[in-house]
Protein backbone atom coordinates (compact mmCIF):
# COMPACT_ATOMS: atom_id res chain seq x y z
CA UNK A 1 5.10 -0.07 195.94
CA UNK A 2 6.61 -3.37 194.79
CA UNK A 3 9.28 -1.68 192.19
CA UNK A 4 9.96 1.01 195.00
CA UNK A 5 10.69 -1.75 197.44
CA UNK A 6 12.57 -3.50 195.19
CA UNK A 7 14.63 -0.70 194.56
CA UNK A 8 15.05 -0.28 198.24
CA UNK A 9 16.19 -3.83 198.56
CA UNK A 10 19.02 -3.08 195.71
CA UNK A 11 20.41 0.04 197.15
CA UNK A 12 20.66 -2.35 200.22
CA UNK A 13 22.09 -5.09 198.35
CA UNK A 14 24.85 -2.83 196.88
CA UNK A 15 26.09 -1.71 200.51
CA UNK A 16 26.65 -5.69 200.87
CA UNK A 17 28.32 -6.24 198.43
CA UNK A 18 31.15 -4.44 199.63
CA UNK A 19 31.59 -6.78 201.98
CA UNK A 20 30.54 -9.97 199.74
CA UNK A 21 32.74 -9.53 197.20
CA UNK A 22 35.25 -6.01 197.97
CA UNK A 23 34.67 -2.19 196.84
CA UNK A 24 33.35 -2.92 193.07
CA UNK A 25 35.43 -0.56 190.51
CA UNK A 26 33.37 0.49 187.27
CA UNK A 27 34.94 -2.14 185.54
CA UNK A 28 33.43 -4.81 187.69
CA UNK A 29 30.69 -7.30 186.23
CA UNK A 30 28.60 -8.55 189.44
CA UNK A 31 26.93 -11.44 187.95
CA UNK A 32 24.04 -13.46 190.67
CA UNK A 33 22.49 -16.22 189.52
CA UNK A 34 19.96 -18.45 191.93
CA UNK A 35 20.62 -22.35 190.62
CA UNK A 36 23.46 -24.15 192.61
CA UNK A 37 27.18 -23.97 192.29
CA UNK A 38 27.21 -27.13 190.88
CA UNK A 39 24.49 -26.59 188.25
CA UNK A 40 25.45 -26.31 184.86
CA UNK A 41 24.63 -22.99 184.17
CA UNK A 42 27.21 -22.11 186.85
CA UNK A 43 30.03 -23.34 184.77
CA UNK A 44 29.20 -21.65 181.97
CA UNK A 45 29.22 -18.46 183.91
CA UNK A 46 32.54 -19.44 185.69
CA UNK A 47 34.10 -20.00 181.89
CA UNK A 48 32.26 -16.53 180.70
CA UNK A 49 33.93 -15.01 184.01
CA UNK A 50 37.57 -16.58 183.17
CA UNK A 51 37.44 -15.61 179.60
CA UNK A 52 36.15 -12.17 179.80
CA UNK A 53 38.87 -11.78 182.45
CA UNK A 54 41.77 -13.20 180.02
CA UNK A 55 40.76 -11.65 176.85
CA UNK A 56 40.18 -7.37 178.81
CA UNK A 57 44.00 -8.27 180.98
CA UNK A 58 41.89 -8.36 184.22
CA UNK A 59 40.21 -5.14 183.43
CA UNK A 60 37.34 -6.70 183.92
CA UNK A 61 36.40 -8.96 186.84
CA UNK A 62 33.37 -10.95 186.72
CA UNK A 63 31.76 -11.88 190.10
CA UNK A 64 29.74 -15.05 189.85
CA UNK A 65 27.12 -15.50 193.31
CA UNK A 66 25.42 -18.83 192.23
CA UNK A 67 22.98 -19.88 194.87
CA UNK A 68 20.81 -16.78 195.82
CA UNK A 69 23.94 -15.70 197.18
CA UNK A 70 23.33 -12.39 196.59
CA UNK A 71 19.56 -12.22 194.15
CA UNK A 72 17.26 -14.23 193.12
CA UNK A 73 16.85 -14.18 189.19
CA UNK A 74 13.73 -11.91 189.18
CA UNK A 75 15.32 -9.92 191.77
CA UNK A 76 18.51 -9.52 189.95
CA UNK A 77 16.34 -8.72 187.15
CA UNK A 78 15.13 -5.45 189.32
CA UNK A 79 18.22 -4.96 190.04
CA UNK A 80 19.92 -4.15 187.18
CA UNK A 81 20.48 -0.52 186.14
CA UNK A 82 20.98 0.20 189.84
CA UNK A 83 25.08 -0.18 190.01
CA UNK A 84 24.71 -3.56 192.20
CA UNK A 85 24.00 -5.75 189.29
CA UNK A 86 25.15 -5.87 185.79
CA UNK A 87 24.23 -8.74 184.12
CA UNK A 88 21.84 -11.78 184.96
CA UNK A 89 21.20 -14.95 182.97
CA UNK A 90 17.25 -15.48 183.88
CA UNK A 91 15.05 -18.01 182.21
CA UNK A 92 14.11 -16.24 179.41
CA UNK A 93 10.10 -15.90 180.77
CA UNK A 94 11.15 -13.23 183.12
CA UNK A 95 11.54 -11.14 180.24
CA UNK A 96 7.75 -10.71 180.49
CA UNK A 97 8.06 -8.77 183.42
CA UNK A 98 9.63 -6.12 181.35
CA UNK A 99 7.82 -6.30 178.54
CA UNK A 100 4.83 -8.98 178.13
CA UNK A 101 5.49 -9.08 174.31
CA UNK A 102 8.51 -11.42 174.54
CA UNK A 103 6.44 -14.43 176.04
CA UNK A 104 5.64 -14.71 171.97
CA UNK A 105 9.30 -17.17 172.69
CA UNK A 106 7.48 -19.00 175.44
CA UNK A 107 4.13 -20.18 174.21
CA UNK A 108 4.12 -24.04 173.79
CA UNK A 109 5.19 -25.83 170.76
CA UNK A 110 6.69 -21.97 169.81
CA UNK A 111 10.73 -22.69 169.04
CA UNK A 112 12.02 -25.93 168.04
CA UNK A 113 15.99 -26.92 168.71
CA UNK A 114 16.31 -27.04 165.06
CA UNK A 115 15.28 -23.33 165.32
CA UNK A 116 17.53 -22.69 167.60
CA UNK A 117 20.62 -23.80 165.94
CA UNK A 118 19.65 -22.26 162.48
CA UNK A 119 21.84 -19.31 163.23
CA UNK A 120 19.69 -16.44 161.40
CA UNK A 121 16.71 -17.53 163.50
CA UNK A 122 18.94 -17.56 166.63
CA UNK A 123 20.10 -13.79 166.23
CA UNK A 124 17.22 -12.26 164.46
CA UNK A 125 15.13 -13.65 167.85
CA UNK A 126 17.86 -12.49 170.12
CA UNK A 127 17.22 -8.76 168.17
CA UNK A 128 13.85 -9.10 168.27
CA UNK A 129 13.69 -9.88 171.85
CA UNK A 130 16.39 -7.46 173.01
CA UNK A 131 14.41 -4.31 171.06
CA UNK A 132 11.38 -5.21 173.39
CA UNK A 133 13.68 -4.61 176.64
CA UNK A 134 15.97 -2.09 175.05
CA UNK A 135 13.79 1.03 176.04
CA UNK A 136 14.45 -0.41 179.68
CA UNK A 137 17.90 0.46 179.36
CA UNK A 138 18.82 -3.34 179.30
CA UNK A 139 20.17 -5.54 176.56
CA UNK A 140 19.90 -9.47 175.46
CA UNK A 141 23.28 -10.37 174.60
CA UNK A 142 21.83 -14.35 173.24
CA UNK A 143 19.94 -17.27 174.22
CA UNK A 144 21.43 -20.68 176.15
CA UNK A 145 19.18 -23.36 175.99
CA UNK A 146 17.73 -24.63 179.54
CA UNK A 147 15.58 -28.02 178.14
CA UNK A 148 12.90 -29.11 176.30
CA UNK A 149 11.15 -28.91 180.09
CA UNK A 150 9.29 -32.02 181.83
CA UNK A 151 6.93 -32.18 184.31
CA UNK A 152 8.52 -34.17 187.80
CA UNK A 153 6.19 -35.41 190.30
CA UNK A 154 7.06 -36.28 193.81
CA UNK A 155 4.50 -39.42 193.40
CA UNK A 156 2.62 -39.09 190.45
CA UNK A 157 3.46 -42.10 187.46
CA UNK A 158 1.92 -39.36 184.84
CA UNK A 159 0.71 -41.50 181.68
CA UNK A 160 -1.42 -38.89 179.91
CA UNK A 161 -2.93 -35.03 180.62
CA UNK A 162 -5.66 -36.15 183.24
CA UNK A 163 -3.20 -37.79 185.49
CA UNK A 164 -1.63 -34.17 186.33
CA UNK A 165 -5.01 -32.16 186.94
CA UNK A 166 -5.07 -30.92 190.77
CA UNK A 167 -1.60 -30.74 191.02
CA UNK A 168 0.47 -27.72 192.43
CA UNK A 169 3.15 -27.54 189.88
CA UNK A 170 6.07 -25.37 190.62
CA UNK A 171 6.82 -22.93 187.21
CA UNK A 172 9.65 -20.38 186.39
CA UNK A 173 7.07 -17.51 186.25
CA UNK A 174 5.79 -15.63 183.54
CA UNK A 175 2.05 -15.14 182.31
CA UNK A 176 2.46 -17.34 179.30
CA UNK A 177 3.37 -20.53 181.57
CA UNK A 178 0.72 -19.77 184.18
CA UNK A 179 -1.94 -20.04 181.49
CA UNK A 180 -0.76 -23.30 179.83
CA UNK A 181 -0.36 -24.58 183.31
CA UNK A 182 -3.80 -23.25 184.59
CA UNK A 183 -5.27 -25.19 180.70
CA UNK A 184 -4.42 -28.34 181.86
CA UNK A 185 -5.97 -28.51 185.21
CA UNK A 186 -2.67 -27.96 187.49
CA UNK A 187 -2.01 -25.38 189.54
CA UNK A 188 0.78 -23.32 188.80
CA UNK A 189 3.27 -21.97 191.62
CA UNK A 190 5.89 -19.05 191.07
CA UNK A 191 8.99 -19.91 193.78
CA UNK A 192 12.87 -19.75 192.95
CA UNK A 193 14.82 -22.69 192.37
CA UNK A 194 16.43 -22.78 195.40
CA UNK A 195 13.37 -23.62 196.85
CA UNK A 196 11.53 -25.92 195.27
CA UNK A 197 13.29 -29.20 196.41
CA UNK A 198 11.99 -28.34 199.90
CA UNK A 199 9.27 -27.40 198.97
CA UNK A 200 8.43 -31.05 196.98
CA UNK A 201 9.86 -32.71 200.21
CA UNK A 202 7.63 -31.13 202.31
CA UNK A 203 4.19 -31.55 200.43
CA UNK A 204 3.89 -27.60 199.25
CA UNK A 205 3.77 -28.88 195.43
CA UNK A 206 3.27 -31.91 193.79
CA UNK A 207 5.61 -31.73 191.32
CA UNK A 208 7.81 -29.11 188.86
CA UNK A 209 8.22 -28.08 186.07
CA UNK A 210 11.64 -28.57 185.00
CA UNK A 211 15.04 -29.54 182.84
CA UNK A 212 16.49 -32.85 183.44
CA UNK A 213 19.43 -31.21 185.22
CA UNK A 214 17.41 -29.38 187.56
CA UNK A 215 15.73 -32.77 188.12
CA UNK A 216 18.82 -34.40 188.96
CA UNK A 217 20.87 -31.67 190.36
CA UNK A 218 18.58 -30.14 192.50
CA UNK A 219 15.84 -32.61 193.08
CA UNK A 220 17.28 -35.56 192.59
CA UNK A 221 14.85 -38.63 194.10
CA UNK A 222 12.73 -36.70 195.82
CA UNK A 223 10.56 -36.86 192.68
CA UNK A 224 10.51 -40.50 191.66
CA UNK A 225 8.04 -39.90 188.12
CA UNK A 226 8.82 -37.31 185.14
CA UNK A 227 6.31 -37.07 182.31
CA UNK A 228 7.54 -35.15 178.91
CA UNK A 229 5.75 -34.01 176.24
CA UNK A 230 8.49 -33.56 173.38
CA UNK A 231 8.51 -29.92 171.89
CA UNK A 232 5.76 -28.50 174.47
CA UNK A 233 8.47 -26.15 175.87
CA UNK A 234 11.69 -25.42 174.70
CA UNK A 235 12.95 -22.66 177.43
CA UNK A 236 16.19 -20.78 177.47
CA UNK A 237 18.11 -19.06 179.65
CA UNK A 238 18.55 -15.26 178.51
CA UNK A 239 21.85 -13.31 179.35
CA UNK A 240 20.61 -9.57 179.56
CA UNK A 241 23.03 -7.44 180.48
CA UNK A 242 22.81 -3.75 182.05
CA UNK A 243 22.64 -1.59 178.90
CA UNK A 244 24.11 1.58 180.30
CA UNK A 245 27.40 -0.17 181.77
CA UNK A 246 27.40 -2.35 178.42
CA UNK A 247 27.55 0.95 176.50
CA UNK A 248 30.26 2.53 178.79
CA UNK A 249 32.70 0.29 178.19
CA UNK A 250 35.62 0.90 175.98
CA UNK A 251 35.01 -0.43 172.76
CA UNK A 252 37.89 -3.81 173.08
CA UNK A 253 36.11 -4.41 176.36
CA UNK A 254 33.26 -4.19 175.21
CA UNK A 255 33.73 -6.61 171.87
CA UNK A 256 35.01 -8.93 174.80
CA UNK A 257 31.76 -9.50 176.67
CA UNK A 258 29.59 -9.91 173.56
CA UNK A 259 32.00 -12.08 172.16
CA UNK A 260 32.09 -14.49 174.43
CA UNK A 261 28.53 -14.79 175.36
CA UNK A 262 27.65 -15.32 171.69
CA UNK A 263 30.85 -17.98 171.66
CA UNK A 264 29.16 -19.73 174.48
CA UNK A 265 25.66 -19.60 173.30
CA UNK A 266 26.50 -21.23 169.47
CA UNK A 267 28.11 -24.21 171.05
CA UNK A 268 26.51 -24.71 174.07
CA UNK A 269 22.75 -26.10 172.49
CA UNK A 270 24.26 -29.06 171.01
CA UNK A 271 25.87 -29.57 174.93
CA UNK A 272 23.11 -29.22 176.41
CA UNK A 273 21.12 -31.87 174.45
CA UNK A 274 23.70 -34.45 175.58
CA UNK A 275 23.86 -33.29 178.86
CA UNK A 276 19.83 -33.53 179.37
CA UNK A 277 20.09 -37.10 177.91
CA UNK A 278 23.25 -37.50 180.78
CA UNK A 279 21.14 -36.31 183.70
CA UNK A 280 18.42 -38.99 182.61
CA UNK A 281 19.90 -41.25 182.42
CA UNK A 282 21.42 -40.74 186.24
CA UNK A 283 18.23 -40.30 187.28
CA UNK A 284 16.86 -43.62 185.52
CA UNK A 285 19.78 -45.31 186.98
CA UNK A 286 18.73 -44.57 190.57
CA UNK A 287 15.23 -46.45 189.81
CA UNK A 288 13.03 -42.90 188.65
CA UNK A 289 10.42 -43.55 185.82
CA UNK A 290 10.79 -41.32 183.18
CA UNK A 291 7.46 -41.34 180.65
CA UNK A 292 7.67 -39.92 176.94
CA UNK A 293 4.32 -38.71 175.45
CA UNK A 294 3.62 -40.75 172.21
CA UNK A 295 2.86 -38.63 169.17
CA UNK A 296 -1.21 -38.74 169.83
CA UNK A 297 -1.08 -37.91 172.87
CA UNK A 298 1.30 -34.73 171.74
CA UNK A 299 -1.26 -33.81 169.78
CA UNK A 300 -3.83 -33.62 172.80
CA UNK A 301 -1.52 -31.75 174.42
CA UNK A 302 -1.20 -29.21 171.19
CA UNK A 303 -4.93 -28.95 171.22
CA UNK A 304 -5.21 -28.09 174.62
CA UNK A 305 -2.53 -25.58 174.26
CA UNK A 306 -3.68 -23.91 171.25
CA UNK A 307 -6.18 -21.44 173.12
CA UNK A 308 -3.64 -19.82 175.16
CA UNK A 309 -1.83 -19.41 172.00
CA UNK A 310 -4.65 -17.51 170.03
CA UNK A 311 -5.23 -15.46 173.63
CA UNK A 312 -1.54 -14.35 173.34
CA UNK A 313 -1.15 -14.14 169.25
CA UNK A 314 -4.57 -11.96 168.89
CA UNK A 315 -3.30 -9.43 171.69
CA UNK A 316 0.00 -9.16 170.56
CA UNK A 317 -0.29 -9.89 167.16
CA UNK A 318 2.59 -7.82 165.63
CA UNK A 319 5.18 -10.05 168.05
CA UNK A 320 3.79 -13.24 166.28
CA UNK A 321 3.94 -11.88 162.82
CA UNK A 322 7.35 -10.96 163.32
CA UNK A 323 8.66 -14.35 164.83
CA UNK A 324 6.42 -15.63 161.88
CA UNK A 325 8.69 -13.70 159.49
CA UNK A 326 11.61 -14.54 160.69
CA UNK A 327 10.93 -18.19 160.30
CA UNK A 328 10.01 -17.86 156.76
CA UNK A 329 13.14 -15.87 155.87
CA UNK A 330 15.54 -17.86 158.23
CA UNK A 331 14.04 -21.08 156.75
CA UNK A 332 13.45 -22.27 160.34
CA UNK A 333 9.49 -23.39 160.34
């Protein structure tokens, strides 16, 4: 019922978009996104849009609806494969709702940035990930990196683990968060981003989840207190593309869109370190606390962890091994 209605929503959605955006030719690349227009994710998607465009002569015109404009990211998701959406750049846990064996990216303490930037690792998991979704008739171009992810609390100075049991903690989805969140006593809530600042503001949640720039950007002081525990969560952003349309295009056109995404993706970890240290700091400056975890109490947080971990590695043991191999012959433990 839910697929059929989402389905339903997309055919809808399509008939919009006429008037959104014009009458789409096949060459068109609708591309929704839910953070803000000002987020940083946004630009990358506006530079993605510009350069596709430059390097195809205009063949190819990427529309960018930041916002929920037009889908949310999980929507989007649905939507792909149905004409009205081509390619979406999702946090990479929604990729469980296609196929669960990809959360084997997501468990805590699972990628390191040092991972990420060994190049072999960084393909041979972007393979790896895409053959899970590939039978979907969708395709992961490459990985951006969101954060190493903090908790924010509306009024919470967070210390150690106990001090965020019994709160409602807003999470990007996914099975594999939900039980990490559930292990330490919170309660995890699934909402998009556009919502969550209201949601904090009004009382719905304690606190969220989150990268510094979604802290700053679309928080900002309405959550005073941010707790990290370095390494716990390295999340991405994954650019999956409609498979089908991928595949259609003529070959230089083609070359163009995987080009660029994997141009953007190689350079765009090291910028997004910086920039999380930039959007600290602006937060710091307006009088927030920011806590770091010291290294024992990392390794309470490891412990605690380490169940969900052995839930997800025994059922889907062959994802594990694999991610375990390609460690070992990347180099990359």
């Amino acid at each position: 019922m839910i697929k059929t209605t989402r389905r339903a929503l997309a055919a809808i959605a399509a008939a919009a978009l006429t008037c959104m955006a014009g009458a789409a030719s096949a060459a068109d690349l609708v591309l929704p996104s839910e953070v803000a227009a000002t987020h940083w994710k946004t630009r990358y998607m506006n530079e993605f849009a510009e350069e596709v465009k430059k390097r195809t002569g205009g063949a190819i015109s990427v529309k960018v609806f930041p916002g929920g404009q037009l889908y949310n990211d999980q929507d989007a998701m649905a939507a792909l494969g149905t004409g009205s959406v081509h390619m979406v750049w999702p946090v990479a846990v929604r990729l469980e709702t296609v196929d669960p064996r990809t959360g084997v990216m997501n468990l805590p303490f699972a990628v390191s940035d040092d991972q990420m930037q060994n190049q072999c690792f960084n393909n041979g998991i972007t393979k790896l990930m895409s053959s899970y979704v590939e039978p979907r008739n969708l395709k992961v171009l490459g990985f951006l990196r969101t954060s190493d992810l903090m908790f924010v609390f509306r009024d919470r100075d967070v210390k150690k683990m106990e001090d965020v049991k019994g709160s409602k903690v807003r999470v990007t989805g996914g099975k594999v968060f939900l039980d990490v969140m559930r292990s330490i006593g919170t309660s995890p809530v699934s909402m998009a981003a556009s919502e969550m600042s209201t949601a904090l503001s009004q009382g719905a949640i304690d606190g969220v989840f989150t990268s510094p720039a979604g802290w700053a950007e679309m928080i900002g002081m309405t959550a005073k207190h941010a707790w990290y525990v370095p390494g716990m969560s390295v999340a991405t952003y994954a650019v999956v593309v409609d498979k089908g349309w991928l595949d259609g295009l003529a070959e230089p056109h083609r070359k163009a869109v995987t080009d660029v995404v994997a141009e953007i993706a190689k350079r765009q970890w090291n910028e997004a370190i910086e920039e999380d240290k930039k959007m600290i700091a602006k937060m710091t400056a307006q009088g927030a606390v920011y806590r770091t975890a010291d290294k024992a109490e990392i390794a309470r947080w490891r412990a605690q962890a380490a169940p969900v971990t052995k839930t997800f590695t025994d059922k889907y043991a062959d994802a594990a091994r694999k991610m375990a191999d390609l460690a070992k012959t990347c180099n990359a433990n």
